[in-house]
Protein backbone atom coordinates (compact mmCIF):
# COMPACT_ATOMS: atom_id res chain seq x y z
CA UNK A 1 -3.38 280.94 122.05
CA UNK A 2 -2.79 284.56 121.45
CA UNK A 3 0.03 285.58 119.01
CA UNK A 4 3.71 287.19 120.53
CA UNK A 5 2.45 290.58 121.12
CA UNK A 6 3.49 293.52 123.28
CA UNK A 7 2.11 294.78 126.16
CA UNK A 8 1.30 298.72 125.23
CA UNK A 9 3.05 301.16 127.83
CA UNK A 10 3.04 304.89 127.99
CA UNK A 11 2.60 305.37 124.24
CA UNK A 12 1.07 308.42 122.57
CA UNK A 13 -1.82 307.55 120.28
CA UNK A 14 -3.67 309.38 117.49
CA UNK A 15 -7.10 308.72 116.36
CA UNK A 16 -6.96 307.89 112.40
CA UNK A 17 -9.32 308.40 109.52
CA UNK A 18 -9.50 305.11 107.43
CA UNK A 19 -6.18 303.95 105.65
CA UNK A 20 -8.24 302.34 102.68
CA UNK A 21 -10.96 304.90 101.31
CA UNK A 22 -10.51 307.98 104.14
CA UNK A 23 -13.59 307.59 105.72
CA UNK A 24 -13.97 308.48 109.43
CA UNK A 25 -16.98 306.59 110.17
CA UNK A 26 -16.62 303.38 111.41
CA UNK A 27 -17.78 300.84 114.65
CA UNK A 28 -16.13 299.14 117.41
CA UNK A 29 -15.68 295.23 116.38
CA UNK A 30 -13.17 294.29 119.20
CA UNK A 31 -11.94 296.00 122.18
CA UNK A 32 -9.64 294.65 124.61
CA UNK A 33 -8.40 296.84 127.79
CA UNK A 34 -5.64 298.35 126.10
CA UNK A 35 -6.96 298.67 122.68
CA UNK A 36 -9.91 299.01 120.31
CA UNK A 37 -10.54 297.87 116.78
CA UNK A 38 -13.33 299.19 114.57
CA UNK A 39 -14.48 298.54 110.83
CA UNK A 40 -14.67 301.18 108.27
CA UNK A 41 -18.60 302.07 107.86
CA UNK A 42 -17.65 302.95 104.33
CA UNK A 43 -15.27 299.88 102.84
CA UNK A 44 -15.50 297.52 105.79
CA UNK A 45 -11.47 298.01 106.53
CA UNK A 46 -10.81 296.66 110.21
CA UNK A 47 -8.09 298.82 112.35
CA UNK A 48 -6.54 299.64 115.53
CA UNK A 49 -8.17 303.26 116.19
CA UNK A 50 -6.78 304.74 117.93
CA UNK A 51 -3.28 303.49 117.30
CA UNK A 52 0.26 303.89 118.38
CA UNK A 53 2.58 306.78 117.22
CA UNK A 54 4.89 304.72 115.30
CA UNK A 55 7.99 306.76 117.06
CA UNK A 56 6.35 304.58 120.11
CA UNK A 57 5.73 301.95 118.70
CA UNK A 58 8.88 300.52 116.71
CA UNK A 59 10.40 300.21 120.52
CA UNK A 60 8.44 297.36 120.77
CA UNK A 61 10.53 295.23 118.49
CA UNK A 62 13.31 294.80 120.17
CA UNK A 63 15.11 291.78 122.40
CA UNK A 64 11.60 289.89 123.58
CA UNK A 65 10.40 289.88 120.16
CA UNK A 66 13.87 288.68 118.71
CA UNK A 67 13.66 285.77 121.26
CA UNK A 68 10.13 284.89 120.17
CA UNK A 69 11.48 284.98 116.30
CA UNK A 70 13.84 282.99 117.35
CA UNK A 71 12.13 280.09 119.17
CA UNK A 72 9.64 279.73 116.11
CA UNK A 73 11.81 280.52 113.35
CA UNK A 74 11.65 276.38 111.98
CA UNK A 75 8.23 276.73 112.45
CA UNK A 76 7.74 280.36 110.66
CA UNK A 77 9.80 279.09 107.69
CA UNK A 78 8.04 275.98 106.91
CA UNK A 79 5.05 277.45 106.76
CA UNK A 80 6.46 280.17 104.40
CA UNK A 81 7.60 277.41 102.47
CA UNK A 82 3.98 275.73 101.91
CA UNK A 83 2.53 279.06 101.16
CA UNK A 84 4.92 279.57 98.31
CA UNK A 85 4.13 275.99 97.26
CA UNK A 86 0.33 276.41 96.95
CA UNK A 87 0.82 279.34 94.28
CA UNK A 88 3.31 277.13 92.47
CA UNK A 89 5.80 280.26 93.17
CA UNK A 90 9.18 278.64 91.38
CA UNK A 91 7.01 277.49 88.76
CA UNK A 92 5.98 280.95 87.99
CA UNK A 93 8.99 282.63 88.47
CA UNK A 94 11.24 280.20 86.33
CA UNK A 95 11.48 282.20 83.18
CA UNK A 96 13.26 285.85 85.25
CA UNK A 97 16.34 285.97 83.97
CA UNK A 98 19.62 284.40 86.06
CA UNK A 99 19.83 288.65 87.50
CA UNK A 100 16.66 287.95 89.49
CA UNK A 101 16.50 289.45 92.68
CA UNK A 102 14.53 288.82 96.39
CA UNK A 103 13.70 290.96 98.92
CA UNK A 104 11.82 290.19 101.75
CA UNK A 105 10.30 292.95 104.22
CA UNK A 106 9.95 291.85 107.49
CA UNK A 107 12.75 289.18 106.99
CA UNK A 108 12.98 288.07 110.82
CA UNK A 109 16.21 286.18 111.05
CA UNK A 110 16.58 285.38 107.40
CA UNK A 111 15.80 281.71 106.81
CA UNK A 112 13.32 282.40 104.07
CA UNK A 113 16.00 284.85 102.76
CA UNK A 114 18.56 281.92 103.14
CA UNK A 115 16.64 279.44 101.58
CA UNK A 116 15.92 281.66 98.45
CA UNK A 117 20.12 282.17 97.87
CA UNK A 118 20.62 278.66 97.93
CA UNK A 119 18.12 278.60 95.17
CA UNK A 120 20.31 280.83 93.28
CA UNK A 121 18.69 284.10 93.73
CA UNK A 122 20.54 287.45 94.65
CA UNK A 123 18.28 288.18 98.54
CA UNK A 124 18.53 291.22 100.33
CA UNK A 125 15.86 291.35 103.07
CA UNK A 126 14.27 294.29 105.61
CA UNK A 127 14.09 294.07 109.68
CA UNK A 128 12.96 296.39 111.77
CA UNK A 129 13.95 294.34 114.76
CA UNK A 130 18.20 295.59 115.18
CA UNK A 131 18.67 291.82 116.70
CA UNK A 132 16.58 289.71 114.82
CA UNK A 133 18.44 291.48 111.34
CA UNK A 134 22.05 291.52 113.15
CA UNK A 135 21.27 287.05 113.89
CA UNK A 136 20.72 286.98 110.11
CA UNK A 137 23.56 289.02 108.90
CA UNK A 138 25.62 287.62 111.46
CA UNK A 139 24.46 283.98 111.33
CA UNK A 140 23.48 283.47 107.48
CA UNK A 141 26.08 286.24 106.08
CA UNK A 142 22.51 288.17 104.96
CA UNK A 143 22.84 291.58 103.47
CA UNK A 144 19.91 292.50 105.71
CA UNK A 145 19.02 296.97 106.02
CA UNK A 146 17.70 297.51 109.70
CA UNK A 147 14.92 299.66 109.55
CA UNK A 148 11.70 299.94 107.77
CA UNK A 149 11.16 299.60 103.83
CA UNK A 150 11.07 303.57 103.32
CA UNK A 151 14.15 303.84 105.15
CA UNK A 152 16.86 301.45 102.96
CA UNK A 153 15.97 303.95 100.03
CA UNK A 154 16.08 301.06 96.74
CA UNK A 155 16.02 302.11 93.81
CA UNK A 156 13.36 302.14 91.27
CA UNK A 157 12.05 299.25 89.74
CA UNK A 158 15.01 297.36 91.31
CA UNK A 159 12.89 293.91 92.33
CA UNK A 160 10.88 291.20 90.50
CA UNK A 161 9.85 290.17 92.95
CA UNK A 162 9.27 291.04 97.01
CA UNK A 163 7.52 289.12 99.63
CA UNK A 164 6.14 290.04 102.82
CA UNK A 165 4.92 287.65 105.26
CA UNK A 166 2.55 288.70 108.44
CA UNK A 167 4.37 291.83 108.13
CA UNK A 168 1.42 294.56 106.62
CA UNK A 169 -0.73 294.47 109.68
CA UNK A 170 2.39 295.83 111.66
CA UNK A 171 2.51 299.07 109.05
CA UNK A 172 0.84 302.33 110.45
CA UNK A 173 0.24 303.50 107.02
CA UNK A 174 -0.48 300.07 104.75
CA UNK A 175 -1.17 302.23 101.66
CA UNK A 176 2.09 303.96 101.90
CA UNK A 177 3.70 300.57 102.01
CA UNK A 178 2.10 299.06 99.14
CA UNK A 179 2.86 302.08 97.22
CA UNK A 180 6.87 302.18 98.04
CA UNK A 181 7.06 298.10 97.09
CA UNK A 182 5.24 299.31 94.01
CA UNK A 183 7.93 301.83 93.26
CA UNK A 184 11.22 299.53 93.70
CA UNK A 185 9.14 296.55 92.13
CA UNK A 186 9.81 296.14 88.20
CA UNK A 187 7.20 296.33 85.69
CA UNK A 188 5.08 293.21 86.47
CA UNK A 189 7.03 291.85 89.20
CA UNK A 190 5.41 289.62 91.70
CA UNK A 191 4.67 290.32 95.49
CA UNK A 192 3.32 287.40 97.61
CA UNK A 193 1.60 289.01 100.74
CA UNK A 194 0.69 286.98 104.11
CA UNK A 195 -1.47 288.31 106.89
CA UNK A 196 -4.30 287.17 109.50
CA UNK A 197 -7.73 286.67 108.09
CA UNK A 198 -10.51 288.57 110.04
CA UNK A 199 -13.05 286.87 108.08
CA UNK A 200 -11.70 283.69 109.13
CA UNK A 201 -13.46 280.96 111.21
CA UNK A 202 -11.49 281.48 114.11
CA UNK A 203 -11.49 285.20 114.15
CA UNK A 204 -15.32 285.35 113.87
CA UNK A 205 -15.71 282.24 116.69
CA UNK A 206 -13.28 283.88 118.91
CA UNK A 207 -13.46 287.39 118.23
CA UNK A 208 -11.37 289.24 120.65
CA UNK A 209 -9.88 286.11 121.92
CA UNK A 210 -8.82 285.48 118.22
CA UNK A 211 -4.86 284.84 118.35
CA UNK A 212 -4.34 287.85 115.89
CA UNK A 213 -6.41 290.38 117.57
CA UNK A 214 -3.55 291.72 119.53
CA UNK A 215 -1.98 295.15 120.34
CA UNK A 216 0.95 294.74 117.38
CA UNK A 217 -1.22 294.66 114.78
CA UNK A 218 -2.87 297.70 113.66
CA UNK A 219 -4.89 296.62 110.48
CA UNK A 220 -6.67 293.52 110.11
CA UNK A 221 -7.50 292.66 106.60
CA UNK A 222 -10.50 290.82 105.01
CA UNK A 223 -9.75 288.64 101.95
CA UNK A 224 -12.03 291.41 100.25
CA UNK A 225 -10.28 294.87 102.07
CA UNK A 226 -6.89 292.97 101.11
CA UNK A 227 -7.68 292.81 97.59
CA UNK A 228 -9.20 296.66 97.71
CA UNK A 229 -6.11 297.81 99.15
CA UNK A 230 -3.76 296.29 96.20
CA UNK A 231 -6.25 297.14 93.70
CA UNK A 232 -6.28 300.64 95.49
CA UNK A 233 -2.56 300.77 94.97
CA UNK A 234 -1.62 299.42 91.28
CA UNK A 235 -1.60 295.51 91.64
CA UNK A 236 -3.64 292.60 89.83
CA UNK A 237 -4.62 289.91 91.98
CA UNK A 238 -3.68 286.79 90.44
CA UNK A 239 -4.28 283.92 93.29
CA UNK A 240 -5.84 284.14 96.93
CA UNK A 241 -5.09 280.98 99.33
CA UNK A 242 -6.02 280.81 103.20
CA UNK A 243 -5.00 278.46 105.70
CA UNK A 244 -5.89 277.41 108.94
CA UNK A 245 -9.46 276.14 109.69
CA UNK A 246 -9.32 275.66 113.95
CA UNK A 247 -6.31 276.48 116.46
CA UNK A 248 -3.87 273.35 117.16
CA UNK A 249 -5.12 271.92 120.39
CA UNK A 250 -8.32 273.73 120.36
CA UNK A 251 -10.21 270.54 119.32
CA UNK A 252 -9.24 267.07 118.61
CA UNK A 253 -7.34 266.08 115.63
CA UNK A 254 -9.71 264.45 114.11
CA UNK A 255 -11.82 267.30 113.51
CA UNK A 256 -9.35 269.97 112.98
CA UNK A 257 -8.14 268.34 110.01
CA UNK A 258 -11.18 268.20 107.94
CA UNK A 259 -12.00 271.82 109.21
CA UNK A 260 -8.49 272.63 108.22
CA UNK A 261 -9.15 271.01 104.51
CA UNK A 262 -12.16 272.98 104.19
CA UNK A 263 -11.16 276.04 105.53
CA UNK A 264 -8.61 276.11 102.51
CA UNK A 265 -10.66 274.88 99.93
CA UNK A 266 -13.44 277.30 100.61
CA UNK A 267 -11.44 280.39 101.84
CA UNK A 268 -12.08 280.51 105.51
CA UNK A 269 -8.89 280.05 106.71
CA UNK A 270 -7.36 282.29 109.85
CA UNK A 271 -4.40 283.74 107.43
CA UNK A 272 -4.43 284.45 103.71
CA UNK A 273 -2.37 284.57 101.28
CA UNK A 274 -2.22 286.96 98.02
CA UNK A 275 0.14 286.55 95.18
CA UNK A 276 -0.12 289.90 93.16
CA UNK A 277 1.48 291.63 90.38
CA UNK A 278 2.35 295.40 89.20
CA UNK A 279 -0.01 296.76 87.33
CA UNK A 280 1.67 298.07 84.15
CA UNK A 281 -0.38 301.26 83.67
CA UNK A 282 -0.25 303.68 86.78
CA UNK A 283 -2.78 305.92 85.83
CA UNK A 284 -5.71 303.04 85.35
CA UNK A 285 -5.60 302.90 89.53
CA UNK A 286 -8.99 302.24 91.37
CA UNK A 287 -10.48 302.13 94.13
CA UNK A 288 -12.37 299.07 94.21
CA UNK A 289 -11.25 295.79 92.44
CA UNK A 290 -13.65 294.44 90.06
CA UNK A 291 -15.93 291.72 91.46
CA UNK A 292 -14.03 288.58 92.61
């Protein structure tokens, strides 16, 4: 089953060079009727092209998707919960001082953000979705800025940490992201990132019928263009984790679960997860990370 996505409507669209290494060579990989994806010929980045204005596209976030949020919110949050558990998160986070703070970009309707204050730390959060951030201020009593990460204007190495789950494939300009978190992020603070895996199992068996290959998501990242892109922007991988060997109800149970089990153990799982940190010297950026 596909993903919640939009159906595209009379949006302008530009044709984009790639948002990894610049390169404007690059191949259809999946093309639906409304949309096309294509791979970098140059880093093997995978991308809407061409995509949305984002003027356009931020419209799309509106009631619907707050509805959808809604409905799976329980869901959502648990498995935010079991990502954060895999990289032992509280574990390595136990020794920032009682002035730690948490933001989360792309904070839905705040139950992650929720969950995090009753742990004792000081949450702000990010929505570009005016209902699903008005449910969480309104709901949770969430100090929640509507509007996109560039936008609420933080101040400099303000976070130690900042998480961001199946939120970067939504971002016209991924680089640009990475870079601002990098700014407001203190000097080795922590950012746990969640997205779709394209080199998944069920991305490469179901290719364009793959749940995540849907109009809302403009970049699709590999476990290896993931880690190019953090490298790309000041960040030191410290754990990968993915998740997710076969679609529930796509086969029986007793095959999806040892699938599942090796699908995580073996990194072929349909969403992956990277725990990074900031990079303390800004001028030793590169391109491409060092050999994994």
């Amino acid at each position: 089953m596909k993903t919640y996505s939009t159906i595209p409507g009379q949006e302008r669209s530009k044709t984009i060079p790639c948002n990894l290494c610049g390169g404007r060579r690059h191949s259809k990989i999946l093309e639906a009727r409304d949309y096309t994806f294509v791979r970098c010929a140059d880093c093997g980045l995978s991308f809407q092209n061409p995509q949305p204005v984002f003027d356009d596209l931020k419209y799309r976030y509106g009631q619907n998707y707050f509805e959808y949020e809604l409905r799976n919110e329980e869901n959502f949050f648990h498995l935010m919960k079991l990502g954060l558990q895999d990289i032992r998160f509280f574990q390595r986070t136990s020794a920032l001082d009682q002035g730690r703070r948490f933001l989360d970009v792309g904070c839905a309707t705040g139950m992650l953000l929720e969950y995090m204050r009753d742990r004792g730390w000081k949450v702000q959060g990010v929505e570009l979705c005016r209902e699903s951030a008005e449910h969480g201020i309104r709901t949770k009593k969430l100090d929640i800025f509507i509007g996109t990460l560039e936008q609420a204007g933080f101040p400099d190495t303000y976070f130690p940490v900042i998480h961001f789950s199946h939120l970067i494939e939504h971002v016209p300009d991924p680089k640009a992201f990475l870079l601002e978190i990098r700014r407001i992020l203190v000097p080795g603070g922590y950012i746990v990132v969640v997205t779709p895996n394209i080199d998944g199992l069920q991305a490469r068996l179901f290719r364009e019928r793959w749940r995540s290959a849907i109009a809302d998501h403009l970049t699709l990242f590999s476990r290896k263009t993931l880690r190019r892109m953090l490298a790309a922007t000041g960040y030191q991988v410290l754990q990968t984790v993915t998740w997710g060997g076969l679609a529930k109800g796509s086969v029986p149970a007793v095959v999806k679960r040892p699938v599942d089990l090796l699908a995580k153990k073996l990194g072929f799982g349909d969403v992956v997860l990277m725990l990074a940190r900031k990079r303390e010297n800004r001028d030793g950026l590169t391109f491409f990370s060092p050999p994994s």
